[in-house]
N, C-alpha and C. Protein backbone atom coordinates (compact mmCIF):
# COMPACT_ATOMS: atom_id res chain seq x y z
N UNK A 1 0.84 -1.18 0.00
CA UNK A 1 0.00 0.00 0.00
C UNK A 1 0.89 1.24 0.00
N UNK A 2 0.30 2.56 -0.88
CA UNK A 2 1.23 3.71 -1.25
C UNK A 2 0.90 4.77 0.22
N UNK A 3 1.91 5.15 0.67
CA UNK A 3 1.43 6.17 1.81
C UNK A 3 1.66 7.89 0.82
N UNK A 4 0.82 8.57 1.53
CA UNK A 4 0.64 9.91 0.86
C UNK A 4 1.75 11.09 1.46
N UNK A 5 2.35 11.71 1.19
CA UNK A 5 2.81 12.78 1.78
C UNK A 5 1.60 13.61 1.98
N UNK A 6 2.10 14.94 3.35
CA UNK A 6 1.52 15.78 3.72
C UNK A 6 0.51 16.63 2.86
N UNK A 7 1.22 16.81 1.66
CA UNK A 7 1.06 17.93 0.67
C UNK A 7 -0.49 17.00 -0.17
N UNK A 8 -0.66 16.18 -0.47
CA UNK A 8 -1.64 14.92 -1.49
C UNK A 8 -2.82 15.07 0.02
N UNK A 9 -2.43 14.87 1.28
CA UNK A 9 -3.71 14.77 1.69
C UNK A 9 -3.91 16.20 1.42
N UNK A 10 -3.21 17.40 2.50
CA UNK A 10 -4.15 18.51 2.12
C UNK A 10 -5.10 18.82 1.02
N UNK A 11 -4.39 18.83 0.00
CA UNK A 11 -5.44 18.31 -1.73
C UNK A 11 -5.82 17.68 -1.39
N UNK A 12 -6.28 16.35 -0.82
CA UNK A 12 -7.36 15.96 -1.27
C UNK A 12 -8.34 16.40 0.00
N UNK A 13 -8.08 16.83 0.98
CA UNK A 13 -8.97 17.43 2.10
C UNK A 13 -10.03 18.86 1.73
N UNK A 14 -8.79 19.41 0.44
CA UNK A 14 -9.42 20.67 0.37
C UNK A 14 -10.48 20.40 -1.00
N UNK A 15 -9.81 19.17 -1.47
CA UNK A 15 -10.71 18.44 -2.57
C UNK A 15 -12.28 17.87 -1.81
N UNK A 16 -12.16 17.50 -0.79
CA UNK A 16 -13.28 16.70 -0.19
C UNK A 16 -13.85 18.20 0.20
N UNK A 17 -13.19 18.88 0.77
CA UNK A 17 -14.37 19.95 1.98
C UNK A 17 -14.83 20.69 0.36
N UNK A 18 -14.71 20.83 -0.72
CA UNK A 18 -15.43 21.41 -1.74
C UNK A 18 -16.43 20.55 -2.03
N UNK A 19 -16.50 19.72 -1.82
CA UNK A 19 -16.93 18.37 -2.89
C UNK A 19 -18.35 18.24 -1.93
N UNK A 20 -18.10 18.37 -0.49
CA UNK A 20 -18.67 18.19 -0.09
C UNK A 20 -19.77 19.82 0.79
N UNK A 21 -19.05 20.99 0.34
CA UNK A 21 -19.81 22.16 0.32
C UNK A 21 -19.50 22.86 1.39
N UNK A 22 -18.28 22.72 2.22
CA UNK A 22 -17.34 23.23 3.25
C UNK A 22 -16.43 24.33 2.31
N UNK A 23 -17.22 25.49 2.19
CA UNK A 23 -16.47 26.69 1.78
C UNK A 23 -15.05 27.37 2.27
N UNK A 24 -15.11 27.33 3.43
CA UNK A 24 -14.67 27.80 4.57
C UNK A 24 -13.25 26.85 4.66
N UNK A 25 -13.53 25.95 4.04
CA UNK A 25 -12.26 24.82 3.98
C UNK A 25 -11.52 24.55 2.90
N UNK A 26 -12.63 24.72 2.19
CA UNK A 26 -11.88 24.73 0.87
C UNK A 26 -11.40 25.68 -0.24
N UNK A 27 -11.74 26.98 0.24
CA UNK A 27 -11.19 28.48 -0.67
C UNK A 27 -11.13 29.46 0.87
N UNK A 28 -10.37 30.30 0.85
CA UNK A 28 -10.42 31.61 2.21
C UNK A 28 -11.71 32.21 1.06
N UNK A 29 -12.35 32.73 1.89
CA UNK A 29 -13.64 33.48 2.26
C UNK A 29 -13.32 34.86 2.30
N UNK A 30 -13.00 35.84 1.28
CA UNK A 30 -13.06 37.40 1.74
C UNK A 30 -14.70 38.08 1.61
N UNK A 31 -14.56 38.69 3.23
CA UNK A 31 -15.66 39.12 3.39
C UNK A 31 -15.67 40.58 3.76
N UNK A 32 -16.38 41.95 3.24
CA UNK A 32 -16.11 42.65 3.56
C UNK A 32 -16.34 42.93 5.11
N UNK A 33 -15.59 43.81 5.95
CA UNK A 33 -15.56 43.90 7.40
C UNK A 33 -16.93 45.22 7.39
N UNK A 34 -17.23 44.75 8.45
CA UNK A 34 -18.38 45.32 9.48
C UNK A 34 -17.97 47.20 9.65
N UNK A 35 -18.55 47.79 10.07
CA UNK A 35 -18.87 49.17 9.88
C UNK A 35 -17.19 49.57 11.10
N UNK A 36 -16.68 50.49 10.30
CA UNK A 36 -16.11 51.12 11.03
C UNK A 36 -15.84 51.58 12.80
N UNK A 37 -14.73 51.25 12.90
CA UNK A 37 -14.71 51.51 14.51
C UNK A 37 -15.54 52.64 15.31
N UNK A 38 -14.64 53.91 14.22
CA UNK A 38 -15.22 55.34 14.74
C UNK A 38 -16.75 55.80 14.51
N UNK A 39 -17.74 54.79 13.35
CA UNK A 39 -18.82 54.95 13.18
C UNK A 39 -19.65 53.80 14.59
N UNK A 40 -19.03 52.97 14.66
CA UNK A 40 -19.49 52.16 15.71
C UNK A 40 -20.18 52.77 16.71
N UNK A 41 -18.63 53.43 17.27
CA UNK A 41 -18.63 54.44 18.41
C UNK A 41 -19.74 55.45 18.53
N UNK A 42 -19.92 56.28 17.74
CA UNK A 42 -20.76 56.79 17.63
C UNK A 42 -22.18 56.38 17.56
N UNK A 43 -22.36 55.46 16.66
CA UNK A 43 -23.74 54.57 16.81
C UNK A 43 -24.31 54.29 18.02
N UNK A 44 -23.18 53.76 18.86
CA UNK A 44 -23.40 53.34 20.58
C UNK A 44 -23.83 53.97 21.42
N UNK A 45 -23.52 55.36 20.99
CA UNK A 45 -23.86 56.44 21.71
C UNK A 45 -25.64 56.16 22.20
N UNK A 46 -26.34 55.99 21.06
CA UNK A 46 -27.39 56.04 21.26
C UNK A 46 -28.13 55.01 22.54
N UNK A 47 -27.13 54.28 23.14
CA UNK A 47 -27.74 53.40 23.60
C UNK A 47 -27.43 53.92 25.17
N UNK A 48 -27.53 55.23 25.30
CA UNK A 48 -26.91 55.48 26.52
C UNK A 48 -27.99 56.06 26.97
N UNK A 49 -28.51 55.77 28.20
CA UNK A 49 -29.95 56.81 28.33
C UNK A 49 -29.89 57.74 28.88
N UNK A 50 -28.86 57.94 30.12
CA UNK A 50 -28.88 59.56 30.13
C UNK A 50 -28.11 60.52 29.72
N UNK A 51 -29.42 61.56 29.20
CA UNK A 51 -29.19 62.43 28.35
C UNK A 51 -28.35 63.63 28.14
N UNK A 52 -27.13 63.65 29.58
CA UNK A 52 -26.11 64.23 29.36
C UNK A 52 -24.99 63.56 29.03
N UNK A 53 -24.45 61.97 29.68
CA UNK A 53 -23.60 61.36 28.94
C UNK A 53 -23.96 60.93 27.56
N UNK A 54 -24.97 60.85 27.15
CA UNK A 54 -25.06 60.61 25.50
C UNK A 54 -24.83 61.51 24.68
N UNK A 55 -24.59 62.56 25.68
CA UNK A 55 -24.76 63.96 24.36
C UNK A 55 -22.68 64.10 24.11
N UNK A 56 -22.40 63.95 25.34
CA UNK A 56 -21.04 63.94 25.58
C UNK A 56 -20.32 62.65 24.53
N UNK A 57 -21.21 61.54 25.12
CA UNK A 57 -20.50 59.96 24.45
C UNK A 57 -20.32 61.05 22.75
N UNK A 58 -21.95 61.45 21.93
CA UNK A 58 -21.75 61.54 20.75
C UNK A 58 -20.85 63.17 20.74
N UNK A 59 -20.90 63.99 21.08
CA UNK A 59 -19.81 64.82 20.96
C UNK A 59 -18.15 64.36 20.51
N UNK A 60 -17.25 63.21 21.71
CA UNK A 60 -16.25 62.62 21.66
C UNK A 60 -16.34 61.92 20.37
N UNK A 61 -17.64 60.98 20.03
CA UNK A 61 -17.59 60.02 18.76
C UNK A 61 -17.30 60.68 17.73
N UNK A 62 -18.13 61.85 17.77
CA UNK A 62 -17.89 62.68 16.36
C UNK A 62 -16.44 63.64 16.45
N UNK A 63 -16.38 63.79 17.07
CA UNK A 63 -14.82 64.21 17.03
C UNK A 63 -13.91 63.46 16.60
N UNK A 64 -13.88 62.21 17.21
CA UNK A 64 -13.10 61.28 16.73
C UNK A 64 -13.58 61.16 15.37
N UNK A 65 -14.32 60.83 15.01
CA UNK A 65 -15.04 60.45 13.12
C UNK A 65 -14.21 61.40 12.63
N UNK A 66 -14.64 63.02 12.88
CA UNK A 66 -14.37 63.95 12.15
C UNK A 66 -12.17 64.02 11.72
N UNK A 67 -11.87 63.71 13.08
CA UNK A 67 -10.36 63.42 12.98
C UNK A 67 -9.99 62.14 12.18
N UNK A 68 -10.70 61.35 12.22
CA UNK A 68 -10.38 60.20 11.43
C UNK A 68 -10.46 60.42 10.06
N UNK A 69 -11.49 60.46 10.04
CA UNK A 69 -11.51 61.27 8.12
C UNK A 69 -10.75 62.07 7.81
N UNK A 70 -10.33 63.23 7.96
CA UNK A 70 -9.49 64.41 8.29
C UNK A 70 -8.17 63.43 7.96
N UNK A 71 -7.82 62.76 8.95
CA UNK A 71 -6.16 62.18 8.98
C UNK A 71 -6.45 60.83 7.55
N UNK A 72 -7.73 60.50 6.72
CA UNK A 72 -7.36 59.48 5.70
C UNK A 72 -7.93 58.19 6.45
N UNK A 73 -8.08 58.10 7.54
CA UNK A 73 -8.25 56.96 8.76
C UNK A 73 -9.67 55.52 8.25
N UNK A 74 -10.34 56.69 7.84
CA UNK A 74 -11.59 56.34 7.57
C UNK A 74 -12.42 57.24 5.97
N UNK A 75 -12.77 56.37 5.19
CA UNK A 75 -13.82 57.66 4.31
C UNK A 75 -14.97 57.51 3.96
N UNK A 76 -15.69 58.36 4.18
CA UNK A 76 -16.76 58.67 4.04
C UNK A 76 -17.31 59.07 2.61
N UNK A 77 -18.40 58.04 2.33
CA UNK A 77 -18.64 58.50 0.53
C UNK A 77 -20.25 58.12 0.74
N UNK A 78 -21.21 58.96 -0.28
CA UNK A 78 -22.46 59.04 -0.22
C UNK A 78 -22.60 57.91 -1.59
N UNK A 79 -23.82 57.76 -1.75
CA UNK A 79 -24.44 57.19 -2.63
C UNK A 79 -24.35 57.16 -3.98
N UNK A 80 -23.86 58.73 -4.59
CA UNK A 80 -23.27 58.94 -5.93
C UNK A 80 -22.16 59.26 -6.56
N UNK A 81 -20.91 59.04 -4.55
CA UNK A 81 -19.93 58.68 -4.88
C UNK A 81 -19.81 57.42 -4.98
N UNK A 82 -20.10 56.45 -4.66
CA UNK A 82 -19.94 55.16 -4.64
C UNK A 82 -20.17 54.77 -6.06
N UNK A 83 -21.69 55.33 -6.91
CA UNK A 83 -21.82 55.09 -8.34
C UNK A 83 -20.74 55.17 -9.46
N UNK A 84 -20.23 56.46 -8.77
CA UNK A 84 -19.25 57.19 -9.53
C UNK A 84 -17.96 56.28 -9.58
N UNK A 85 -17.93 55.91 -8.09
CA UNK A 85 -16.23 54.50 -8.63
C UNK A 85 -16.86 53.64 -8.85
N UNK A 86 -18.10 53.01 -9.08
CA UNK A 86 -18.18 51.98 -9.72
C UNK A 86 -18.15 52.25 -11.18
N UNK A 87 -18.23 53.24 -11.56
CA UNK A 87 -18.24 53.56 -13.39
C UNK A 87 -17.14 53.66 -13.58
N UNK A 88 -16.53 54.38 -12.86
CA UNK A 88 -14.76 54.92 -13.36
C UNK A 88 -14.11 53.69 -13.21
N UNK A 89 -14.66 52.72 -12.54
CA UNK A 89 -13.77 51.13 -12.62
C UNK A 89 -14.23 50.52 -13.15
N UNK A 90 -15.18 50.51 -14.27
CA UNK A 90 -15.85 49.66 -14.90
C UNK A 90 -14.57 48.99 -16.33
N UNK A 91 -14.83 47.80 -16.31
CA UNK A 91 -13.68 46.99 -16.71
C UNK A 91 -12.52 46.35 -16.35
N UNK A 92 -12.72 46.52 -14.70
CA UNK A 92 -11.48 46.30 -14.59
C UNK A 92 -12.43 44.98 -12.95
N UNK A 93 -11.59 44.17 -12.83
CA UNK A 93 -12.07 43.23 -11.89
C UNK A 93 -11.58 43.16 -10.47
N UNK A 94 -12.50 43.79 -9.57
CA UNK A 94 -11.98 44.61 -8.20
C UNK A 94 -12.87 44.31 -7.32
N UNK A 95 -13.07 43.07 -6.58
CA UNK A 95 -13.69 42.19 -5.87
C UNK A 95 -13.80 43.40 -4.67
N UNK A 96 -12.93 43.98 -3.79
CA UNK A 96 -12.96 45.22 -2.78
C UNK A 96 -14.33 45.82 -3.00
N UNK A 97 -14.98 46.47 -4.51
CA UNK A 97 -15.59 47.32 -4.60
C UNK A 97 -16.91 46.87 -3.85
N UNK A 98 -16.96 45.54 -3.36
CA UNK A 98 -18.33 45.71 -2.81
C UNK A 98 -18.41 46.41 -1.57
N UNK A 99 -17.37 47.00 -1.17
CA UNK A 99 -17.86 47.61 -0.25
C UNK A 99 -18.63 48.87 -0.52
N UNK A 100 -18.68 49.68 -1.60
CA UNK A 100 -19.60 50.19 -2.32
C UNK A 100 -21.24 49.98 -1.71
N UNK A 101 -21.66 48.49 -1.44
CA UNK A 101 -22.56 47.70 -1.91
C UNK A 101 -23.97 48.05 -0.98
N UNK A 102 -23.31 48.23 0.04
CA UNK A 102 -24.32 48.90 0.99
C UNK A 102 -25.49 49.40 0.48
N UNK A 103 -26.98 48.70 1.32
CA UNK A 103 -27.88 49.46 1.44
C UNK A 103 -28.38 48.93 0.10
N UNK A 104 -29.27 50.07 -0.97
CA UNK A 104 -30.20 49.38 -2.17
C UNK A 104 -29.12 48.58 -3.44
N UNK A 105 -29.61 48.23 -3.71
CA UNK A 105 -28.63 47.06 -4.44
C UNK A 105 -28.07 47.97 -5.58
N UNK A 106 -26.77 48.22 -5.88
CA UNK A 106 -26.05 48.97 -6.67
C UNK A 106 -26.63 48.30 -8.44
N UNK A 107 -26.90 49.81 -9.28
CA UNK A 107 -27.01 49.44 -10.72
C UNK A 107 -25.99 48.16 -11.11
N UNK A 108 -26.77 47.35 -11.64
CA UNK A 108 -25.10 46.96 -12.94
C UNK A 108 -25.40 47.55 -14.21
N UNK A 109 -23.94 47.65 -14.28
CA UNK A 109 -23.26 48.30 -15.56
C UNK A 109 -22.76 47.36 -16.38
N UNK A 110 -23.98 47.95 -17.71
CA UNK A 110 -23.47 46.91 -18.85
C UNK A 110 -22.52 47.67 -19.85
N UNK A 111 -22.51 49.14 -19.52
CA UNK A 111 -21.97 49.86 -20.60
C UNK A 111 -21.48 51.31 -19.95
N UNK A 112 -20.38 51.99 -20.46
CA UNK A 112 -20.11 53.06 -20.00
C UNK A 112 -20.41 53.95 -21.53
N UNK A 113 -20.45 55.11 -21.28
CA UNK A 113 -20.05 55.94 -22.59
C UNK A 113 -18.86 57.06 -22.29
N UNK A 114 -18.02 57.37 -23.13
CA UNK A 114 -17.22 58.21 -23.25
C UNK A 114 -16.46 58.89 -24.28
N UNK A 115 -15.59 59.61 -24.23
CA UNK A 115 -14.90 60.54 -25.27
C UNK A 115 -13.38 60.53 -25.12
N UNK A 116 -13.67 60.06 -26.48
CA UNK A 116 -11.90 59.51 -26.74
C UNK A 116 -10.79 61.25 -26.75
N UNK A 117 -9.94 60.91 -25.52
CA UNK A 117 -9.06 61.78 -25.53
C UNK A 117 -7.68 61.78 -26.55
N UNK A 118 -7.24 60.44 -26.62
CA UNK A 118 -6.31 60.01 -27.31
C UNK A 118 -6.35 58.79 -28.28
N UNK A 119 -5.71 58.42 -28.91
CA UNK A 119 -5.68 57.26 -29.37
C UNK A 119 -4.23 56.92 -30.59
N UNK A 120 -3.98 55.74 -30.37
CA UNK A 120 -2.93 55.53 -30.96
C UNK A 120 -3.04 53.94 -31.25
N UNK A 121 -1.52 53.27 -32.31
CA UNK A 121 -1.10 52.13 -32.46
C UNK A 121 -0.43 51.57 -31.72
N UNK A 122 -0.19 50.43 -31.02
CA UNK A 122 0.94 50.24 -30.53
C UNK A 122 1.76 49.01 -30.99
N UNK A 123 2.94 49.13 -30.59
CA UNK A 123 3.77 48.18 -31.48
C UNK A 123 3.56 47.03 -32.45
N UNK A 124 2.14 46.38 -31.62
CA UNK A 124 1.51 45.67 -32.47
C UNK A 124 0.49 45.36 -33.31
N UNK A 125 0.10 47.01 -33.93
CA UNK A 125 -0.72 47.23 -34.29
C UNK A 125 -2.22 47.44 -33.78
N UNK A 126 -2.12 47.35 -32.51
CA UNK A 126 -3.53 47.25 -31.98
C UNK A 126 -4.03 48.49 -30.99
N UNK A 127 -4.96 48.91 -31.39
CA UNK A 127 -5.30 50.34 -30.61
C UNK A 127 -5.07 50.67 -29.42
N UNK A 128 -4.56 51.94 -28.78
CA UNK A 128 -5.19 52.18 -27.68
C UNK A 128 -5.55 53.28 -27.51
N UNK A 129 -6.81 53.37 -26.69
CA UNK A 129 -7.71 54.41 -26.62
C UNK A 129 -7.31 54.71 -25.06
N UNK A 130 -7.31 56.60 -25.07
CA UNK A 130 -7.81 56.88 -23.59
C UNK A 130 -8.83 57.97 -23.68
N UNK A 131 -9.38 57.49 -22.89
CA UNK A 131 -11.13 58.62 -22.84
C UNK A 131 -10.80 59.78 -22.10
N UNK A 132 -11.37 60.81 -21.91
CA UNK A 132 -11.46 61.85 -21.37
C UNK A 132 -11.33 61.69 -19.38
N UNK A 133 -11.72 60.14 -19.21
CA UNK A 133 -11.56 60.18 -17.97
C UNK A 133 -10.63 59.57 -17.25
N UNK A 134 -9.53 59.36 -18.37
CA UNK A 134 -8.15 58.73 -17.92
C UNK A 134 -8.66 57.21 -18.12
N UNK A 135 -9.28 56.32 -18.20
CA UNK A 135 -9.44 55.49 -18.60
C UNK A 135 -8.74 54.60 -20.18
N UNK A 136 -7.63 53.58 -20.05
CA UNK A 136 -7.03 53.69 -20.97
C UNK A 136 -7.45 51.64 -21.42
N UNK A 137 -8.19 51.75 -22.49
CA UNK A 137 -8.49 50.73 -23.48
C UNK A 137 -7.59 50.25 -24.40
N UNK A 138 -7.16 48.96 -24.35
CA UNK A 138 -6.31 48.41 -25.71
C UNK A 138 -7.49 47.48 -26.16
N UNK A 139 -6.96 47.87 -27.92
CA UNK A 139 -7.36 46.93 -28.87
C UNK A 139 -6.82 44.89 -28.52
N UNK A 140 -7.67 43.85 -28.25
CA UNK A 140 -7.14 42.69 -28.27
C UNK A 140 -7.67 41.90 -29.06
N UNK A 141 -8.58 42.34 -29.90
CA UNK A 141 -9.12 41.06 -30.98
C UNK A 141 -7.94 41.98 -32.31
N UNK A 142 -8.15 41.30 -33.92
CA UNK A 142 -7.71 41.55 -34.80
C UNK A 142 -8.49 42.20 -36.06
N UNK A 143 -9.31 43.31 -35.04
CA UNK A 143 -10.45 44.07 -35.95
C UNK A 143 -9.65 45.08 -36.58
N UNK A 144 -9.83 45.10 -38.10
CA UNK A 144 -9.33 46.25 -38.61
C UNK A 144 -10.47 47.80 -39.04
N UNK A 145 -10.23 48.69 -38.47
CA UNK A 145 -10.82 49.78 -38.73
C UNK A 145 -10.94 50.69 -39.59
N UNK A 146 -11.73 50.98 -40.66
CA UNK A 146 -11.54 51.80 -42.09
C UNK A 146 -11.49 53.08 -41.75
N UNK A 147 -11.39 53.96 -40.35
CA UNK A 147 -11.21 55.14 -40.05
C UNK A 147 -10.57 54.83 -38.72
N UNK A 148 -9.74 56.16 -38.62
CA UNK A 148 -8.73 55.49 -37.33
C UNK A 148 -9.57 56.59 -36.30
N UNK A 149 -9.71 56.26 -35.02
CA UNK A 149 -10.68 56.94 -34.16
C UNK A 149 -9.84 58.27 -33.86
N UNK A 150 -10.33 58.97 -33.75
CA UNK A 150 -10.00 60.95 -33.59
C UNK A 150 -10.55 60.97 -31.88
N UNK A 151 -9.90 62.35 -31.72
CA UNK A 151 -10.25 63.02 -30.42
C UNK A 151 -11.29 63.59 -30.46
N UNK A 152 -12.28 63.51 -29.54
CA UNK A 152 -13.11 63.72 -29.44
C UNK A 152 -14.65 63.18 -29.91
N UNK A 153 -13.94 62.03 -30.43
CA UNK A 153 -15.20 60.38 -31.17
C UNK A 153 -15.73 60.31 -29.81
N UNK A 154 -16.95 59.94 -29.47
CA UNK A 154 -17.80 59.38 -28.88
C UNK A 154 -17.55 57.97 -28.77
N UNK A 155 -17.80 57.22 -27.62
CA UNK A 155 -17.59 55.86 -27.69
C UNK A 155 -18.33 54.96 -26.69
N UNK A 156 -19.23 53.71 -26.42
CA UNK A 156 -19.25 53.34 -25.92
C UNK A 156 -18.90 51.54 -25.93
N UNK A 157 -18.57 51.45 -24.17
CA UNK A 157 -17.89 50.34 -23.96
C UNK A 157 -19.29 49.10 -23.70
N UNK A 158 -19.32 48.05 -23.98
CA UNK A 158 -20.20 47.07 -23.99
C UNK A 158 -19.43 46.25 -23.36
N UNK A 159 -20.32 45.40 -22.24
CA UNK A 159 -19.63 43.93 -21.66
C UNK A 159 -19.92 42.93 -22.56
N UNK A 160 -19.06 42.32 -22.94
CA UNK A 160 -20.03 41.13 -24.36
C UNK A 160 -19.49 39.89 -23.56
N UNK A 161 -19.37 38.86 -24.11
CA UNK A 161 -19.42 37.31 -23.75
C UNK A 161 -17.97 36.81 -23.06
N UNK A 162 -17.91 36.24 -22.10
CA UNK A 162 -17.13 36.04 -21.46
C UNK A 162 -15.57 36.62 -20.87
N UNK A 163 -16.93 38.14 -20.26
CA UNK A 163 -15.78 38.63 -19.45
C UNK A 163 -15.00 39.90 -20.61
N UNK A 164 -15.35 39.48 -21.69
CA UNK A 164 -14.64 40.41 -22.56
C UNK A 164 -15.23 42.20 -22.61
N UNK A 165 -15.14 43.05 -23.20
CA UNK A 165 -15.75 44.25 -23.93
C UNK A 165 -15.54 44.54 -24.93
N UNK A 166 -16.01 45.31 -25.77
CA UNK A 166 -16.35 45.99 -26.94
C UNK A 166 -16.35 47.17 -26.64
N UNK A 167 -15.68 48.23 -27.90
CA UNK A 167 -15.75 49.34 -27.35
C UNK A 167 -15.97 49.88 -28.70
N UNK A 168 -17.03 50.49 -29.11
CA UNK A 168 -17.93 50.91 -30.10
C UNK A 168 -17.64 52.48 -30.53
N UNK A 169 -16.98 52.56 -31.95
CA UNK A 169 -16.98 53.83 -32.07
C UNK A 169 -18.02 54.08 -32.98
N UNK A 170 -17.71 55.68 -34.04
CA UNK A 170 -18.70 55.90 -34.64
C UNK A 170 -18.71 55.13 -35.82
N UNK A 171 -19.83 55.27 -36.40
CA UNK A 171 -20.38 54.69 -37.61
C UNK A 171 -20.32 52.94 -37.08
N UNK A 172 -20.82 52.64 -35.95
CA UNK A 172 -20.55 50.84 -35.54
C UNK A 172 -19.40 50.54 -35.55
N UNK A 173 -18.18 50.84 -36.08
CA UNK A 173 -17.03 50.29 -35.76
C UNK A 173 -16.69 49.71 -34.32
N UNK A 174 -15.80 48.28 -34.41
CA UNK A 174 -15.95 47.92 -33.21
C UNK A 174 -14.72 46.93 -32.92
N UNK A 175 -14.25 47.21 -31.78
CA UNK A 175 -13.03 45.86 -32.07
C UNK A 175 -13.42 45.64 -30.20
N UNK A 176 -12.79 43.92 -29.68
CA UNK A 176 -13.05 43.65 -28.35
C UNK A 176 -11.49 44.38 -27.64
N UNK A 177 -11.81 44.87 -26.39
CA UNK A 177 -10.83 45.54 -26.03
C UNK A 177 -10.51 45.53 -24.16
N UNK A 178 -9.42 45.64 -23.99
CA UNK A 178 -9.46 44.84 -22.45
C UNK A 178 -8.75 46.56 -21.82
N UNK A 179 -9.57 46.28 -20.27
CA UNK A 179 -9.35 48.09 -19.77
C UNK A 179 -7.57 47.38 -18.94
N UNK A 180 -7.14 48.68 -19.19
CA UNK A 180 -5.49 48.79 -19.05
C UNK A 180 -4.86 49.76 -17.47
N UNK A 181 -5.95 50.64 -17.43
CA UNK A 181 -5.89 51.61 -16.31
C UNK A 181 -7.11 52.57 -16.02
């Protein structure tokens, strides 16, 4: 009979705890973390009933918040900032962003639109575009284009089939194109 080294069981342990629906065993689990310390703090406040140490508790909390933000510690973003980095990152695959996610269930984005700032060849013949919002697109399929895209073309980006995009100029022109920055 063959004995296993250390390394063959783990595989096959982490093979079984999948197999058998033990997440937790078989991939690490990133989960976004729970609400902020300094918002905590403050939250707690409320649970204080009299109504001069609560006023004090939230005085200190918000001080602290306000210093925390202030020093980078912590940030604070509303509802159409959060939209806003989810568009400006659109294309690019950034598992973090759910922290975004909070609260009503965030649009998905099938498409951005924008305005080509630049555009060029690069060594290998294949485009790259940057939009007006710093957003920089390369050409990766082998679409050839009968007009080369100008500054200030209109453009929008499409999610198409597996993971890929399209990035649509005028007159339908279209080649699949992967976001770069």
């Amino acid at each position: 009979m063959r004995s296993f080294g250390p390394r063959t069981k783990l595989a096959c342990a982490i093979l079984l705890a999948g197999a058998l629906g033990l997440p937790s065993l078989a991939a690490p689990q990133v989960k976004p973390e729970g609400r902020a310390s300094e918002l905590q703090r403050l939250i707690d406040c409320r649970k204080i009933a009299d109504n001069t140490a609560r006023l004090a508790c939230f005085d200190a909390a918000a001080a602290a918040m306000d210093q925390a933000e202030a020093k980078g510690d912590i940030v604070v973003v509303n509802r159409e900032q959060a939209r806003k980095v989810r568009r400006q990152a659109f294309g690019f695959t950034l598992p973090s962003l759910s922290l975004f996610d909070r609260g009503e269930k965030p649009e998905e984005l099938d498409n951005v639109a924008g305005v080509v700032a630049a555009a060029r060849q690069n060594g290998a013949g294949k485009w790259v575009i940057r939009l007006e919002d710093g957003a920089i697109w390369t050409q990766v399929d082998s679409n050839e284009l009968p007009t080369d895209p100008k500054v200030g073309d209109a453009v929008t980006i499409h999610k198409a089939a597996l993971g890929s995009y399209m990035l649509i100029l005028p007159h339908h022109h279209s080649f699949r194109a992967h976001r770069e920055q």
